[in-house]
PDB file of N, CA and C in Angstrom:
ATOM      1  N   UNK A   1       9.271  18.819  34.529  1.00  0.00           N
ATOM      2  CA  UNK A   1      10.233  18.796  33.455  1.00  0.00           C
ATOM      3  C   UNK A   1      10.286  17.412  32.801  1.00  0.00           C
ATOM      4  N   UNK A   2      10.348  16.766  33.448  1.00  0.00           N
ATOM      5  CA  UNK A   2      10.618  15.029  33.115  1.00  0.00           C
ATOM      6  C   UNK A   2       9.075  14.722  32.012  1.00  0.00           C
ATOM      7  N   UNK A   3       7.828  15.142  32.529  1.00  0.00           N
ATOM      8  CA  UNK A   3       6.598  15.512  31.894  1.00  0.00           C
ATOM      9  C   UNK A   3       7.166  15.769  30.477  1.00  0.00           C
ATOM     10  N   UNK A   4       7.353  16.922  30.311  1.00  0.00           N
ATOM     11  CA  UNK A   4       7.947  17.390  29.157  1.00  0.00           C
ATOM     12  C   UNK A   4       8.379  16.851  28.280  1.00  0.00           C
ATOM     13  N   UNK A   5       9.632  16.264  28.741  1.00  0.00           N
ATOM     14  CA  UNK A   5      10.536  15.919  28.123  1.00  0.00           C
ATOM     15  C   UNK A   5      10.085  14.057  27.598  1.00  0.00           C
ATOM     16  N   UNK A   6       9.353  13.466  28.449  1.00  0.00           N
ATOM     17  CA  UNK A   6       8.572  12.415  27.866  1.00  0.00           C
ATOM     18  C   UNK A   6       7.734  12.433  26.888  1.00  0.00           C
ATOM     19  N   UNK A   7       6.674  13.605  26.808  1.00  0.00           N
ATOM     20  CA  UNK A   7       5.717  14.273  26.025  1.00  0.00           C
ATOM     21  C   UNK A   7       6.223  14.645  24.613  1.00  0.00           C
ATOM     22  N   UNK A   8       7.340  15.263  24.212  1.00  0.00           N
ATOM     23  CA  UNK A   8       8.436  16.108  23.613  1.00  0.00           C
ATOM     24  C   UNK A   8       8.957  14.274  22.721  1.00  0.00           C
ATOM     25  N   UNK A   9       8.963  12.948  24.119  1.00  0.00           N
ATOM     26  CA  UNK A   9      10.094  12.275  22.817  1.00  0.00           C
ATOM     27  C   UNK A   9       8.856  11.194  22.362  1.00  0.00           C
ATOM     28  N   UNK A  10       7.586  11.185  23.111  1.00  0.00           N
ATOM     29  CA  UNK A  10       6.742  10.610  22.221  1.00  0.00           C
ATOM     30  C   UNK A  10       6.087  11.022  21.205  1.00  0.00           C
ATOM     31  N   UNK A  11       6.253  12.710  21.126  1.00  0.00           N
ATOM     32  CA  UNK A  11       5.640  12.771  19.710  1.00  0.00           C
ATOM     33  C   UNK A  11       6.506  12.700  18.836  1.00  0.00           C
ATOM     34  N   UNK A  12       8.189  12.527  19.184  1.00  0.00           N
ATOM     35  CA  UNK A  12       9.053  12.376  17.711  1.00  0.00           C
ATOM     36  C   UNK A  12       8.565  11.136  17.111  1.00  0.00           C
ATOM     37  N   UNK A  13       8.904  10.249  18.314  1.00  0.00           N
ATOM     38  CA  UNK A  13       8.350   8.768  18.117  1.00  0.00           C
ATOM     39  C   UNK A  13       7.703   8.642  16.704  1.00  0.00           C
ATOM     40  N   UNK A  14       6.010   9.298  17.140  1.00  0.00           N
ATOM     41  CA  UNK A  14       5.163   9.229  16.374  1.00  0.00           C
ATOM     42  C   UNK A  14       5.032  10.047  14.660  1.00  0.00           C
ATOM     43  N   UNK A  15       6.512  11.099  15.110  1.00  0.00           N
ATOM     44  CA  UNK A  15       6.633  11.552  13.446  1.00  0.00           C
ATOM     45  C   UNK A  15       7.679  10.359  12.903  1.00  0.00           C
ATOM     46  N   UNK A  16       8.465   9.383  13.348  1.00  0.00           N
ATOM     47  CA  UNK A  16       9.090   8.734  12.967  1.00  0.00           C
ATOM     48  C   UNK A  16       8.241   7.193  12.490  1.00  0.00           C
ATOM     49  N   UNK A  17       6.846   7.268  12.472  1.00  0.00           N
ATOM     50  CA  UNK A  17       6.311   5.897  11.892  1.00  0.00           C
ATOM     51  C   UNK A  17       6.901   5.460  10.959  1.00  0.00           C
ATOM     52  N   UNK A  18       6.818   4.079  10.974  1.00  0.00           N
ATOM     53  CA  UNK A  18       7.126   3.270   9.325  1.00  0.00           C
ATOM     54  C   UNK A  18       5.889   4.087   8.530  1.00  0.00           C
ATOM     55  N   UNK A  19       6.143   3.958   7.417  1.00  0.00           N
ATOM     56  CA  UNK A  19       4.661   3.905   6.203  1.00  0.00           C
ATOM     57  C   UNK A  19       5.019   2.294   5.689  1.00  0.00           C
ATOM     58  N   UNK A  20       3.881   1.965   5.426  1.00  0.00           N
ATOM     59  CA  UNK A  20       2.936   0.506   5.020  1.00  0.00           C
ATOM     60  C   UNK A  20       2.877   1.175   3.627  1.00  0.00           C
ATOM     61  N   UNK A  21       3.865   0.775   2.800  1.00  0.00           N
ATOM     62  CA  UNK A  21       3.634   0.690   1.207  1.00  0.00           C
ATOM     63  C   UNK A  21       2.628   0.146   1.099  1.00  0.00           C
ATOM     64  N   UNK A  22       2.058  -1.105   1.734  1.00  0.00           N
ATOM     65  CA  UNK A  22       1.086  -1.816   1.167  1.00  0.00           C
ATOM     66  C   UNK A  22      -0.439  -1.096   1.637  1.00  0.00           C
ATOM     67  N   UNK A  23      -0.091  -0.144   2.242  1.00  0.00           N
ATOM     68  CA  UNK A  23      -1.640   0.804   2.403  1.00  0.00           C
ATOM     69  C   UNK A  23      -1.448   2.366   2.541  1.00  0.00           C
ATOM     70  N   UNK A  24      -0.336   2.402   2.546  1.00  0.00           N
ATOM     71  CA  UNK A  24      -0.157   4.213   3.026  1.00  0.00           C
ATOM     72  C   UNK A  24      -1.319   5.026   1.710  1.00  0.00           C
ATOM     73  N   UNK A  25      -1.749   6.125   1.625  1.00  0.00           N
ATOM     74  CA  UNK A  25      -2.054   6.904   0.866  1.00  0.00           C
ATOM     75  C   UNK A  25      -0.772   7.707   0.291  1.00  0.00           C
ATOM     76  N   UNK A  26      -1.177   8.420  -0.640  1.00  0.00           N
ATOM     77  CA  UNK A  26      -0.434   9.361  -1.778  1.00  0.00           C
ATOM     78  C   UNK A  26      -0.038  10.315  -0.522  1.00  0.00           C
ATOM     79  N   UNK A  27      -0.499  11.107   0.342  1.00  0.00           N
ATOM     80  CA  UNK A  27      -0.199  11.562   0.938  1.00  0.00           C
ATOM     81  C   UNK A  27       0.824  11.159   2.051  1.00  0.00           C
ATOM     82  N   UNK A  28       0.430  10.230   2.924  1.00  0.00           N
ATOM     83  CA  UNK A  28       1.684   9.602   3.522  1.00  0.00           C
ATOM     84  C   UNK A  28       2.537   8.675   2.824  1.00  0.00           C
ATOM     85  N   UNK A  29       2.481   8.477   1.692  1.00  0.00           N
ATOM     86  CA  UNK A  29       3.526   8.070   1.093  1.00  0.00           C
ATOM     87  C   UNK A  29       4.544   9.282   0.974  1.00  0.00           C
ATOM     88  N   UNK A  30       4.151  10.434   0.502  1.00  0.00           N
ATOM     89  CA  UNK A  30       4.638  11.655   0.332  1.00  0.00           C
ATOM     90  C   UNK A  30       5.394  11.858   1.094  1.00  0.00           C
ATOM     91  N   UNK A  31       5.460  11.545   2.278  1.00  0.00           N
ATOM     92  CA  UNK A  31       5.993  12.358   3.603  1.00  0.00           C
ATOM     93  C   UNK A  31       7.195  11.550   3.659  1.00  0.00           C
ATOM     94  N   UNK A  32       8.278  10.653   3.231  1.00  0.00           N
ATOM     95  CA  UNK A  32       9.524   9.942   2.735  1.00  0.00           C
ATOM     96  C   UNK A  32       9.806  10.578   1.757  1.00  0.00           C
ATOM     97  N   UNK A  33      11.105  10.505   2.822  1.00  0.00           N
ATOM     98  CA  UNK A  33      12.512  11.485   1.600  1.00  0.00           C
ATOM     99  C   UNK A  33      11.882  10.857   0.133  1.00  0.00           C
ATOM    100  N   UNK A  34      12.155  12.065  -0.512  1.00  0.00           N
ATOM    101  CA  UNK A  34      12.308  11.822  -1.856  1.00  0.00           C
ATOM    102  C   UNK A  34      11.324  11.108  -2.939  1.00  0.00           C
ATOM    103  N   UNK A  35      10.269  10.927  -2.047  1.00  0.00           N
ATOM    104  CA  UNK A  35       8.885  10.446  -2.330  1.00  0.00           C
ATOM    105  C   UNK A  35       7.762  12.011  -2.607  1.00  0.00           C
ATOM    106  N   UNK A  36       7.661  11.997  -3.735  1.00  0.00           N
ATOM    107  CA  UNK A  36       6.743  13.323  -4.151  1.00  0.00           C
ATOM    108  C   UNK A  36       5.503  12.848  -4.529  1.00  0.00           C
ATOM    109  N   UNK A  37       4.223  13.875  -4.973  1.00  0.00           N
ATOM    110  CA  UNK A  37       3.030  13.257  -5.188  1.00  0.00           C
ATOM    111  C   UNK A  37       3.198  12.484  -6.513  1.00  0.00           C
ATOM    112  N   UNK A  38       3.784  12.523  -7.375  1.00  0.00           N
ATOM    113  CA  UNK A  38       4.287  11.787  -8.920  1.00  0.00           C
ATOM    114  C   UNK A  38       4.902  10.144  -8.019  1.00  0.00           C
ATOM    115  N   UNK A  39       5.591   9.992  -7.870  1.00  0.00           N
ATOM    116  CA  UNK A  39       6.074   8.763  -7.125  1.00  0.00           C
ATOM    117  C   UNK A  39       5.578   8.198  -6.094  1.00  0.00           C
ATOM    118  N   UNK A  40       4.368   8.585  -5.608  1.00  0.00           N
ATOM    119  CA  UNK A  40       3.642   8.268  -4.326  1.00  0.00           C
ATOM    120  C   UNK A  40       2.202   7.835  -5.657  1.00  0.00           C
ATOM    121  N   UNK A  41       2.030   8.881  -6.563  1.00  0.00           N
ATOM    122  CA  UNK A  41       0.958   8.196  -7.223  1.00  0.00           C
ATOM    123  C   UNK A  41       1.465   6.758  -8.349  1.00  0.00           C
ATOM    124  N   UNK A  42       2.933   6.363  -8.570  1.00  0.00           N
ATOM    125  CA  UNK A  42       3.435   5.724  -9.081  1.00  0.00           C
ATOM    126  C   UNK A  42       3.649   4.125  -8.117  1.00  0.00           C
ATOM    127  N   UNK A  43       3.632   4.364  -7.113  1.00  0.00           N
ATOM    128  CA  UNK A  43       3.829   3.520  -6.162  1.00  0.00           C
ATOM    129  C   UNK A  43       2.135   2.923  -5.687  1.00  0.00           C
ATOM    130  N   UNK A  44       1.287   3.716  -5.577  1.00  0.00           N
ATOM    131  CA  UNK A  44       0.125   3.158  -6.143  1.00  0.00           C
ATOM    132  C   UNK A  44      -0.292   2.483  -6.844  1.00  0.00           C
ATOM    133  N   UNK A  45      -0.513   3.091  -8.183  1.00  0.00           N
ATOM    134  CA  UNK A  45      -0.515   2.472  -9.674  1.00  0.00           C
ATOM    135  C   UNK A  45      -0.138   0.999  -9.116  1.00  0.00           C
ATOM    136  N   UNK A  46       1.424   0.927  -9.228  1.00  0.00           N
ATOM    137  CA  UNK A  46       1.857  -0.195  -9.142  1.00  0.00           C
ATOM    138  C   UNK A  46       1.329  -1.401  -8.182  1.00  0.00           C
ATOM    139  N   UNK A  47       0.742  -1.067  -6.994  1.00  0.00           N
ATOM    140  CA  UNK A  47       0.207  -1.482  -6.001  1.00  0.00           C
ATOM    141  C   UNK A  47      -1.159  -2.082  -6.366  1.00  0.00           C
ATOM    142  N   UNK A  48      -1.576  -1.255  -7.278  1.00  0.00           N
ATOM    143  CA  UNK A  48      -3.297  -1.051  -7.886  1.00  0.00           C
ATOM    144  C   UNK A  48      -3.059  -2.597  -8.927  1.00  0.00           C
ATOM    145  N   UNK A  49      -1.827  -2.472  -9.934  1.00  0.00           N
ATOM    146  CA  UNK A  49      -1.961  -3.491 -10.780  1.00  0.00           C
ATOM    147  C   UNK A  49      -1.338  -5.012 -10.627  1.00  0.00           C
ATOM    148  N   UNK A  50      -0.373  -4.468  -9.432  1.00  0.00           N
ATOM    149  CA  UNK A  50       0.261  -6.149  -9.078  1.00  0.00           C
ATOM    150  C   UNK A  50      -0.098  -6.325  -7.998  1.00  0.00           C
ATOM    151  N   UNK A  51      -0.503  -5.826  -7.163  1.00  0.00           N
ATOM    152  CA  UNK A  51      -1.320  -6.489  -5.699  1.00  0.00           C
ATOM    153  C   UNK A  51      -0.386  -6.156  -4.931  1.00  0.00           C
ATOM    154  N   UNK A  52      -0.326  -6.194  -3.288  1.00  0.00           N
ATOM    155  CA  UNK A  52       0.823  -5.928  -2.135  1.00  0.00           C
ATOM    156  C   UNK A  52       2.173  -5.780  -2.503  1.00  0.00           C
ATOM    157  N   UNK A  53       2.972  -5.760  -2.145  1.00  0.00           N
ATOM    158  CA  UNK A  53       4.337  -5.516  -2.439  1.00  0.00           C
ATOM    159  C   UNK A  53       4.553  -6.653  -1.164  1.00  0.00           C
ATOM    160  N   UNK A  54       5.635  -7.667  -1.671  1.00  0.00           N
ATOM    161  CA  UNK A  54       5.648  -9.058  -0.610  1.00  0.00           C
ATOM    162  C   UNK A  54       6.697  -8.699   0.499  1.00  0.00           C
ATOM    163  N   UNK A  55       7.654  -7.735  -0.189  1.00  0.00           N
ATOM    164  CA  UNK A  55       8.585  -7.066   0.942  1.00  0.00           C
ATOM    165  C   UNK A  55       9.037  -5.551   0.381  1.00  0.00           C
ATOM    166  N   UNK A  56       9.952  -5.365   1.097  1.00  0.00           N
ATOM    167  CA  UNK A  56      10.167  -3.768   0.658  1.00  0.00           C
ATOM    168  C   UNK A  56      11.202  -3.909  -0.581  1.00  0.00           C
ATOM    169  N   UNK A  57      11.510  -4.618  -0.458  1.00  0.00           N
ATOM    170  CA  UNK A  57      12.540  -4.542  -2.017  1.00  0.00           C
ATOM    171  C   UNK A  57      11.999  -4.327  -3.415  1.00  0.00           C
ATOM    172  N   UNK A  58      10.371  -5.123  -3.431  1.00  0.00           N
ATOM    173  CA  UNK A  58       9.631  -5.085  -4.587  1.00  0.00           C
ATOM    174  C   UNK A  58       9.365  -3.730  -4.782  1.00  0.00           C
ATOM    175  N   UNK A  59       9.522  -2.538  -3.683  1.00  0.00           N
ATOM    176  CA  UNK A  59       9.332  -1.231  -3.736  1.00  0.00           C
ATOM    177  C   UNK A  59      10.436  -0.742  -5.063  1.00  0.00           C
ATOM    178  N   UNK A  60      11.238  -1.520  -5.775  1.00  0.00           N
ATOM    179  CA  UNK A  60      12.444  -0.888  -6.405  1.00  0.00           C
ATOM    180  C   UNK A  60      11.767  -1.662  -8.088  1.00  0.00           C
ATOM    181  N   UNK A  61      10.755  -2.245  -8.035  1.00  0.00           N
ATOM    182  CA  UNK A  61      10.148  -2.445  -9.357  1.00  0.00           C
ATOM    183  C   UNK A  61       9.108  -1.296  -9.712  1.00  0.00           C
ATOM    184  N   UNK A  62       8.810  -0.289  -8.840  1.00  0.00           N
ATOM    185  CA  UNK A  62       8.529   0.615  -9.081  1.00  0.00           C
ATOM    186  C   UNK A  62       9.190   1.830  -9.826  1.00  0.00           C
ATOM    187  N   UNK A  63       8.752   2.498 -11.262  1.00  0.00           N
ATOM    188  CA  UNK A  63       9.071   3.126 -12.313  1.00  0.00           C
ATOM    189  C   UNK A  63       9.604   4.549 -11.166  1.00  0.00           C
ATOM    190  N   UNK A  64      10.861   4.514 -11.401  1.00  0.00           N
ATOM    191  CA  UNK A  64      11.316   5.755 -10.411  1.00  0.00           C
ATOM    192  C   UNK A  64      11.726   5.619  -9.558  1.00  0.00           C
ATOM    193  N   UNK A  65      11.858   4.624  -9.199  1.00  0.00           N
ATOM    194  CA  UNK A  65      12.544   3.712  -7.109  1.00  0.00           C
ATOM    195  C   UNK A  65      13.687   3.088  -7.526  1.00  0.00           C
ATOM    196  N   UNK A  66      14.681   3.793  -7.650  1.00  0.00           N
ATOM    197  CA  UNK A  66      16.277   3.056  -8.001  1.00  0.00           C
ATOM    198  C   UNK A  66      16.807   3.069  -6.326  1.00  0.00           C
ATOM    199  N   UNK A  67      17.949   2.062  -6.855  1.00  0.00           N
ATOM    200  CA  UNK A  67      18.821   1.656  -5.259  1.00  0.00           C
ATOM    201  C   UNK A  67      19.066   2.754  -4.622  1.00  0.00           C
ATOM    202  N   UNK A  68      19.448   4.134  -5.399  1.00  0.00           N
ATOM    203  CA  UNK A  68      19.521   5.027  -4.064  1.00  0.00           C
ATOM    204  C   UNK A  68      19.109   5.983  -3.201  1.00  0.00           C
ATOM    205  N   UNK A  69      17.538   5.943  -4.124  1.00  0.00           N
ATOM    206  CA  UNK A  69      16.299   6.951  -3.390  1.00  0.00           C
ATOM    207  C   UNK A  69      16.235   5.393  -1.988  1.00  0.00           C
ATOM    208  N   UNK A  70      15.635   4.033  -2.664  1.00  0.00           N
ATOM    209  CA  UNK A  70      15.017   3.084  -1.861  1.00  0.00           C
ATOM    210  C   UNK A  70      16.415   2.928  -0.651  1.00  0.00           C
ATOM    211  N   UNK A  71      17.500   3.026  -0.742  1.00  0.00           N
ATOM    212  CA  UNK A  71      18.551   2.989   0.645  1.00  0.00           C
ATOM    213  C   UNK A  71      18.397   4.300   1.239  1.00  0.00           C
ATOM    214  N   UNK A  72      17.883   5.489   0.636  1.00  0.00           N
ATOM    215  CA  UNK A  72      17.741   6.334   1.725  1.00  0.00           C
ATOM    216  C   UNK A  72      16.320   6.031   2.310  1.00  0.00           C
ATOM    217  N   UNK A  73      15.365   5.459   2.063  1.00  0.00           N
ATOM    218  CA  UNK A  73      14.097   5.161   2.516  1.00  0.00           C
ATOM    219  C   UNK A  73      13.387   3.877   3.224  1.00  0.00           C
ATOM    220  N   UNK A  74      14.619   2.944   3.382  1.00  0.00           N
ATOM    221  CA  UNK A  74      13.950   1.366   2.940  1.00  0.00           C
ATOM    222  C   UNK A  74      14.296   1.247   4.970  1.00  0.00           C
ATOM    223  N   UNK A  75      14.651   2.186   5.327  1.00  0.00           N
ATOM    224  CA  UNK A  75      14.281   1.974   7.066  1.00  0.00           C
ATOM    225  C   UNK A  75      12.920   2.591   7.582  1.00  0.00           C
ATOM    226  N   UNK A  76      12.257   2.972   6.581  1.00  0.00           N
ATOM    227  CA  UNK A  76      11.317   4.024   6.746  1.00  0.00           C
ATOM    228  C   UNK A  76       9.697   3.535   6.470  1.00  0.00           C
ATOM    229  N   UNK A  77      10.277   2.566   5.574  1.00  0.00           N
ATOM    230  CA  UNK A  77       9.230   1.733   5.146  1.00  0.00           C
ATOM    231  C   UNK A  77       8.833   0.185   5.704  1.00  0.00           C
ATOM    232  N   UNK A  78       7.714  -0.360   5.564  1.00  0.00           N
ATOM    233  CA  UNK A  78       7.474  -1.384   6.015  1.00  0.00           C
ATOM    234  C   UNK A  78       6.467  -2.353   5.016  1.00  0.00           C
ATOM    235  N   UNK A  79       5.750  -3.547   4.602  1.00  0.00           N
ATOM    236  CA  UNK A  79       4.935  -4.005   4.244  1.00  0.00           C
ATOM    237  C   UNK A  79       3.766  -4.802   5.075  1.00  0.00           C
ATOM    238  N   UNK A  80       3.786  -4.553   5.953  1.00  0.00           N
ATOM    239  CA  UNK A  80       3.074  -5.013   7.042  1.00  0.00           C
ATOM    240  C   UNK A  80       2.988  -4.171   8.423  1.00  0.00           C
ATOM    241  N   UNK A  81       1.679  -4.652   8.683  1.00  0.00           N
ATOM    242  CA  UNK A  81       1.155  -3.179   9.853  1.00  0.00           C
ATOM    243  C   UNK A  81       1.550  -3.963  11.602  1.00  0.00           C
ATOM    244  N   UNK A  82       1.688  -3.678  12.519  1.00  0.00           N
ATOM    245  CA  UNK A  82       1.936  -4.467  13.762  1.00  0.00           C
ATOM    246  C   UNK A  82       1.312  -5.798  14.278  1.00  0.00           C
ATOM    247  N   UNK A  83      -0.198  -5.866  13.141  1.00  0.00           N
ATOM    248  CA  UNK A  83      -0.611  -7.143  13.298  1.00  0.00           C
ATOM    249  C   UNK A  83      -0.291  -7.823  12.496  1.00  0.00           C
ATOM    250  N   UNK A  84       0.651  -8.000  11.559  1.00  0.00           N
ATOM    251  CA  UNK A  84       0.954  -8.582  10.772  1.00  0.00           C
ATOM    252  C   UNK A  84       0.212  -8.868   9.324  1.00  0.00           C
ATOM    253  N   UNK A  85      -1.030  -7.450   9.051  1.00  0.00           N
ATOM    254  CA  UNK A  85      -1.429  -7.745   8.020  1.00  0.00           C
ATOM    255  C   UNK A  85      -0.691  -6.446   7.005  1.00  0.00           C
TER     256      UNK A  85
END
């Protein structure tokens, strides 16, 4: 049982990743509330023409990312991967 139930809370774990604005795809961008393929390809774009995003806030200069999609999302997100790139 204990098996289980370890098994059971590491894969929430793993549906609960950050996404890396600064590399996710259209697709896992997608997968955040309120993030559709139009705003996941917008968040690109933007990525494509100004380079990284330096923190997650710059996520809200994105055409469509107002304060209260980015406060339901901005725990969800990250700009940097565990090694720090």
């Amino acid at each position: 049982m204990k098996k289980i139930l370890l098994a059971f809370l590491c894969l929430c774990a793993m549906g609960f990743a950050a996404v890396n604005i600064n590399t996710a795809s259209k697709d896992e961008l997608a997968t955040l509330k309120g993030i559709g393929a139009k705003k996941a390809e917008a968040i690109i774009d933007y990525r494509d023409k100004h380079g990284k995003f330096q923190n997650i806030d710059d996520l809200k200069k994105v055409n469509g990312i107002g304060e209260k999609l980015f406060e339901s999302i901005k725990a969800d997100i990250v700009t940097t991967d565990k090694k720090g790139k």
